[in-house]
Protein backbone atom coordinates (compact mmCIF):
# COMPACT_ATOMS: atom_id res chain seq x y z
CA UNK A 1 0.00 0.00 0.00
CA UNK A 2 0.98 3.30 -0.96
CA UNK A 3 1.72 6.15 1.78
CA UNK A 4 0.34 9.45 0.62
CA UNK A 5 3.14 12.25 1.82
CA UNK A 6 0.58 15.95 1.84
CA UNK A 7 3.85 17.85 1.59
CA UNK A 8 4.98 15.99 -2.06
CA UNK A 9 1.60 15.94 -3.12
CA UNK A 10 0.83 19.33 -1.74
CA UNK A 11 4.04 20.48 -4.00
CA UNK A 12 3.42 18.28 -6.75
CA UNK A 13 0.08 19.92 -7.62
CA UNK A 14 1.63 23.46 -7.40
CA UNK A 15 4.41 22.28 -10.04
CA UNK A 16 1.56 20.93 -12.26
CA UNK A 17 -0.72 24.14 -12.14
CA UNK A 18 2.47 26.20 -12.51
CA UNK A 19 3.38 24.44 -15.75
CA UNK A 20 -0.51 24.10 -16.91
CA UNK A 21 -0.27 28.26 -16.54
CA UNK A 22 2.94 28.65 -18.54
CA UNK A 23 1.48 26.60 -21.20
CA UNK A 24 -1.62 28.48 -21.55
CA UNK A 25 0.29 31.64 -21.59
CA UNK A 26 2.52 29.99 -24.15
CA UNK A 27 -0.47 29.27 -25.93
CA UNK A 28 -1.89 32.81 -26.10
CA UNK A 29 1.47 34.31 -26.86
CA UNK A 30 0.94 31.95 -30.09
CA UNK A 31 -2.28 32.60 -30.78
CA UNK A 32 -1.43 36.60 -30.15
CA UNK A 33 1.65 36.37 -32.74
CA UNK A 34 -0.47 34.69 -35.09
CA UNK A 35 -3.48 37.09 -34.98
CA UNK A 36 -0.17 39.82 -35.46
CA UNK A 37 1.11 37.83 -38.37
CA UNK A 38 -2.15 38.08 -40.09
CA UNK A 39 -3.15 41.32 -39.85
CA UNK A 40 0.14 42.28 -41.10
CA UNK A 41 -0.51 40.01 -44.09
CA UNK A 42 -3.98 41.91 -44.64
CA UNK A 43 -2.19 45.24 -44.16
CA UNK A 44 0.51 44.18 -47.03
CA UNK A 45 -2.37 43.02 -49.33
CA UNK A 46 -4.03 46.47 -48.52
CA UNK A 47 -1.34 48.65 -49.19
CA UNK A 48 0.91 47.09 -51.41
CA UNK A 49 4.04 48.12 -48.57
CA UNK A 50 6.32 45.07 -47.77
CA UNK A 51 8.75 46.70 -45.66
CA UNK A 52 8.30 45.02 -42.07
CA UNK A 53 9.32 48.69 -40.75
CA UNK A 54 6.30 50.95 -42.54
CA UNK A 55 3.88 47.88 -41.92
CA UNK A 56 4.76 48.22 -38.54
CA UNK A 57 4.39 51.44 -38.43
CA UNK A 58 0.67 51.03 -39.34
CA UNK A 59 0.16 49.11 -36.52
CA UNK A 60 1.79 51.41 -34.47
CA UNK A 61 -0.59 54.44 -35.85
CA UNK A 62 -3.59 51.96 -35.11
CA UNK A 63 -4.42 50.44 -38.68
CA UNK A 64 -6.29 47.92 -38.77
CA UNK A 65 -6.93 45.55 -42.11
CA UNK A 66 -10.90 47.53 -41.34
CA UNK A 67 -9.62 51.31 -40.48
CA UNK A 68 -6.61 51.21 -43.21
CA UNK A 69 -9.12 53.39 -45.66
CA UNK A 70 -8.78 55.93 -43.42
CA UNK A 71 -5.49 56.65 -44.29
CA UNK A 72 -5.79 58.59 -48.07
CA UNK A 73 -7.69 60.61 -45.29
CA UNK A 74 -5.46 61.99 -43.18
CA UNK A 75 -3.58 64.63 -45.02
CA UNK A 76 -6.86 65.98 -46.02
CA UNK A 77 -7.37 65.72 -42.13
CA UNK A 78 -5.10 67.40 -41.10
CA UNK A 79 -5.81 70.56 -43.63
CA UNK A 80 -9.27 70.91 -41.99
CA UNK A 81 -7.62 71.04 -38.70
CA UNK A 82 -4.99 73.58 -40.10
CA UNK A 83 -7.33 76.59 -38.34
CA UNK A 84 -7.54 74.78 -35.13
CA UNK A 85 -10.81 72.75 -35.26
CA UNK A 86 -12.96 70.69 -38.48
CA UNK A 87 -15.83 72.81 -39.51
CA UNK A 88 -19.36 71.64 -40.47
CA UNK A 89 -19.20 72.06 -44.14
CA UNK A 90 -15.23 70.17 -43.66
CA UNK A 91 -16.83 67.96 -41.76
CA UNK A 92 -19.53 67.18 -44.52
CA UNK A 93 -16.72 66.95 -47.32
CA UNK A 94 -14.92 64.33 -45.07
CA UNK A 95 -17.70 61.95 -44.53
CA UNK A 96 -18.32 62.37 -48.23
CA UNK A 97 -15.13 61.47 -48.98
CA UNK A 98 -14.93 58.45 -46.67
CA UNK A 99 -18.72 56.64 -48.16
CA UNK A 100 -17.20 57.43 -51.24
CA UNK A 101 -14.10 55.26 -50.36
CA UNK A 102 -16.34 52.12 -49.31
CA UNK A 103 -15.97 53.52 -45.13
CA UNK A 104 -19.35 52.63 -43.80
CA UNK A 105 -21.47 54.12 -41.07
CA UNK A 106 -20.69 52.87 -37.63
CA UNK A 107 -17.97 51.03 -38.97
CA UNK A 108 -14.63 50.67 -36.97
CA UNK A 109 -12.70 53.39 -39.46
CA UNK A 110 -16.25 55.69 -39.35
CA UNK A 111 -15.49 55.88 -35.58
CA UNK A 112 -12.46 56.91 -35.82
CA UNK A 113 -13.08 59.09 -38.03
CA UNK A 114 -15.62 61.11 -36.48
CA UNK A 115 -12.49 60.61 -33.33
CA UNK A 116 -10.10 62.59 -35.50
CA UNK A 117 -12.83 65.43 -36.15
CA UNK A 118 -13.41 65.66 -32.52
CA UNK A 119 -10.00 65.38 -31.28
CA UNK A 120 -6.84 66.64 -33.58
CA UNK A 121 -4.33 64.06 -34.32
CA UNK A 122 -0.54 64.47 -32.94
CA UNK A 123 1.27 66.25 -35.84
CA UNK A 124 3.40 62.85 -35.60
CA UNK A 125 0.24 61.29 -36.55
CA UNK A 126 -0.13 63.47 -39.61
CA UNK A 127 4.24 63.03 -40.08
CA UNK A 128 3.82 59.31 -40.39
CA UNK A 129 0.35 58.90 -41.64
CA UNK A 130 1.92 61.31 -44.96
CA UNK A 131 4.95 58.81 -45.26
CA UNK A 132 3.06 55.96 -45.47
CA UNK A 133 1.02 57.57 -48.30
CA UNK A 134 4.08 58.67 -50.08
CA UNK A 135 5.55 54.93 -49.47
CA UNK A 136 2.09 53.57 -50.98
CA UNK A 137 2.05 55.97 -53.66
CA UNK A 138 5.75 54.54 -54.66
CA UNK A 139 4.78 50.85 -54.32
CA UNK A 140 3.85 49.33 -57.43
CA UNK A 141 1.11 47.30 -56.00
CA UNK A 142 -2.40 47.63 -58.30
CA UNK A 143 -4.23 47.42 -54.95
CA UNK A 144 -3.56 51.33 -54.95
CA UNK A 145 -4.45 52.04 -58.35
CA UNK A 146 -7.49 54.84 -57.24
CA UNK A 147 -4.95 56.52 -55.14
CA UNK A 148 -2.67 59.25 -56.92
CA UNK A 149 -1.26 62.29 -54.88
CA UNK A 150 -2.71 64.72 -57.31
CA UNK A 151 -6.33 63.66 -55.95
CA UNK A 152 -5.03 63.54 -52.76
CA UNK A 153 -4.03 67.28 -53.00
CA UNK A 154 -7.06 68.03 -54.93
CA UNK A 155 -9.15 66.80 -52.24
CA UNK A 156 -7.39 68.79 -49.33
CA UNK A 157 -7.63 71.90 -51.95
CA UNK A 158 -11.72 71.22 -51.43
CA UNK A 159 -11.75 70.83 -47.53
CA UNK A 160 -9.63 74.09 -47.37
CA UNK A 161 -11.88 76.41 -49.47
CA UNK A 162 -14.75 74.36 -48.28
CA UNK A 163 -15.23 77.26 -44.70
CA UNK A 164 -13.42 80.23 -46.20
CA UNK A 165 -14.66 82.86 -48.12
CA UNK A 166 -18.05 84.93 -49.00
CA UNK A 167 -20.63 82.61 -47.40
CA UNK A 168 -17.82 79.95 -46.55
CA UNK A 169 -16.97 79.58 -50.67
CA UNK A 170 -13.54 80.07 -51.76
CA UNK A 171 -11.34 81.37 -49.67
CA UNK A 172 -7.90 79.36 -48.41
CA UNK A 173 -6.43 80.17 -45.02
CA UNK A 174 -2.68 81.69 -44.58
CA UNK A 175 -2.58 78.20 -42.27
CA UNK A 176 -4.15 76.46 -44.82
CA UNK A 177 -1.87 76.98 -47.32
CA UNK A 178 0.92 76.31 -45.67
CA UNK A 179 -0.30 73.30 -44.63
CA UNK A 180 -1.21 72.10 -48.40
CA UNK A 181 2.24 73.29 -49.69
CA UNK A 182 3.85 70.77 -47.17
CA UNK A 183 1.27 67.50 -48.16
CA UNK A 184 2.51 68.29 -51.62
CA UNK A 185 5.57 68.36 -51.23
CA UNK A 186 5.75 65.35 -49.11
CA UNK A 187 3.12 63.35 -51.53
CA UNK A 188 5.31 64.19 -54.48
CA UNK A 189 8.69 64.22 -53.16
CA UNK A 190 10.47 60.58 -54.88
């Protein structure tokens, strides 16, 4: 017969739920790295960018495969913050833009959206974001075909004279046009 000692078994079943926890974290660092290596996958096949660097640099500006069409956005973003907050009619032009670009309502990039209009973006956001385009823009993927910087800059020309002017018609901003000299020249810069 068998003599049961508490203390081994006591210690025994500590060293088997220790190991039972390492392998479930082990397990969820997997699954975690695999969920990573996916989306980064999606992101590529979005973008056309295969540089592990810019790709994770999307991840670090919170793309997702379902927010990524939010990024043709942000330079023309960041000219309706140029005067300090997105006005109504900007506002309009933006959401117009993003149906227009398949971005549904309520959908995760909608939302954060209409979180960039309330809140301005870090100017690193804007930095980055702009970099990625450019990167994009040189990437001879066909995934990117509807995106040229010439519409890009033709679309933050419309957001800028969308509040200015004679009954908010026409007129660009001192800020503003700063602000659309430096998207061109980073969207066209090789």
């Amino acid at each position: 017969m068998a003599e049961h000692d508490g203390i081994t078994d006591n210690a025994r079943a500590r060293e088997e739920e220790y190991f039972r926890k390492r392998d479930r974290e082990l397990i969820e660092r997997m699954r975690r790295a695999s969920g990573a290596d996916e989306m980064r996958r999606q992101l590529e096949a979005k973008t056309g960018l295969h540089d592990p660097a810019l790709l994770r640099d999307l991840e670090e500006l919170g793309f997702t495969p379902s927010t990524i069409g939010l990024l043709p956005l942000v330079p023309i973003l960041q000219v309706a913050w140029a005067e300090g907050g997105v006005s109504n009619a900007e506002r309009k032009l933006l959401v117009q833009l993003a149906r227009s670009r398949g971005i549904e309502q309520s959908s995760a990039a909608d939302l954060r959206l209409a979180e960039w209009m309330d809140r301005r973006p870090s100017a690193d956001v804007f930095t980055r974001a702009t970099r990625l385009i450019r990167a994009m823009l040189d990437s001879p993927s066909d995934e990117r075909s509807d995106l040229s910087a010439d519409d890009l800059i033709k679309y933050c020309e419309r957001i800028a004279s969308a509040s200015g002017g004679i009954l908010g018609v026409g007129s660009i901003s001192a800020e503003e046009r700063a602000t659309l000299g430096q998207i061109a020249s980073a969207l066209k810069s090789k």
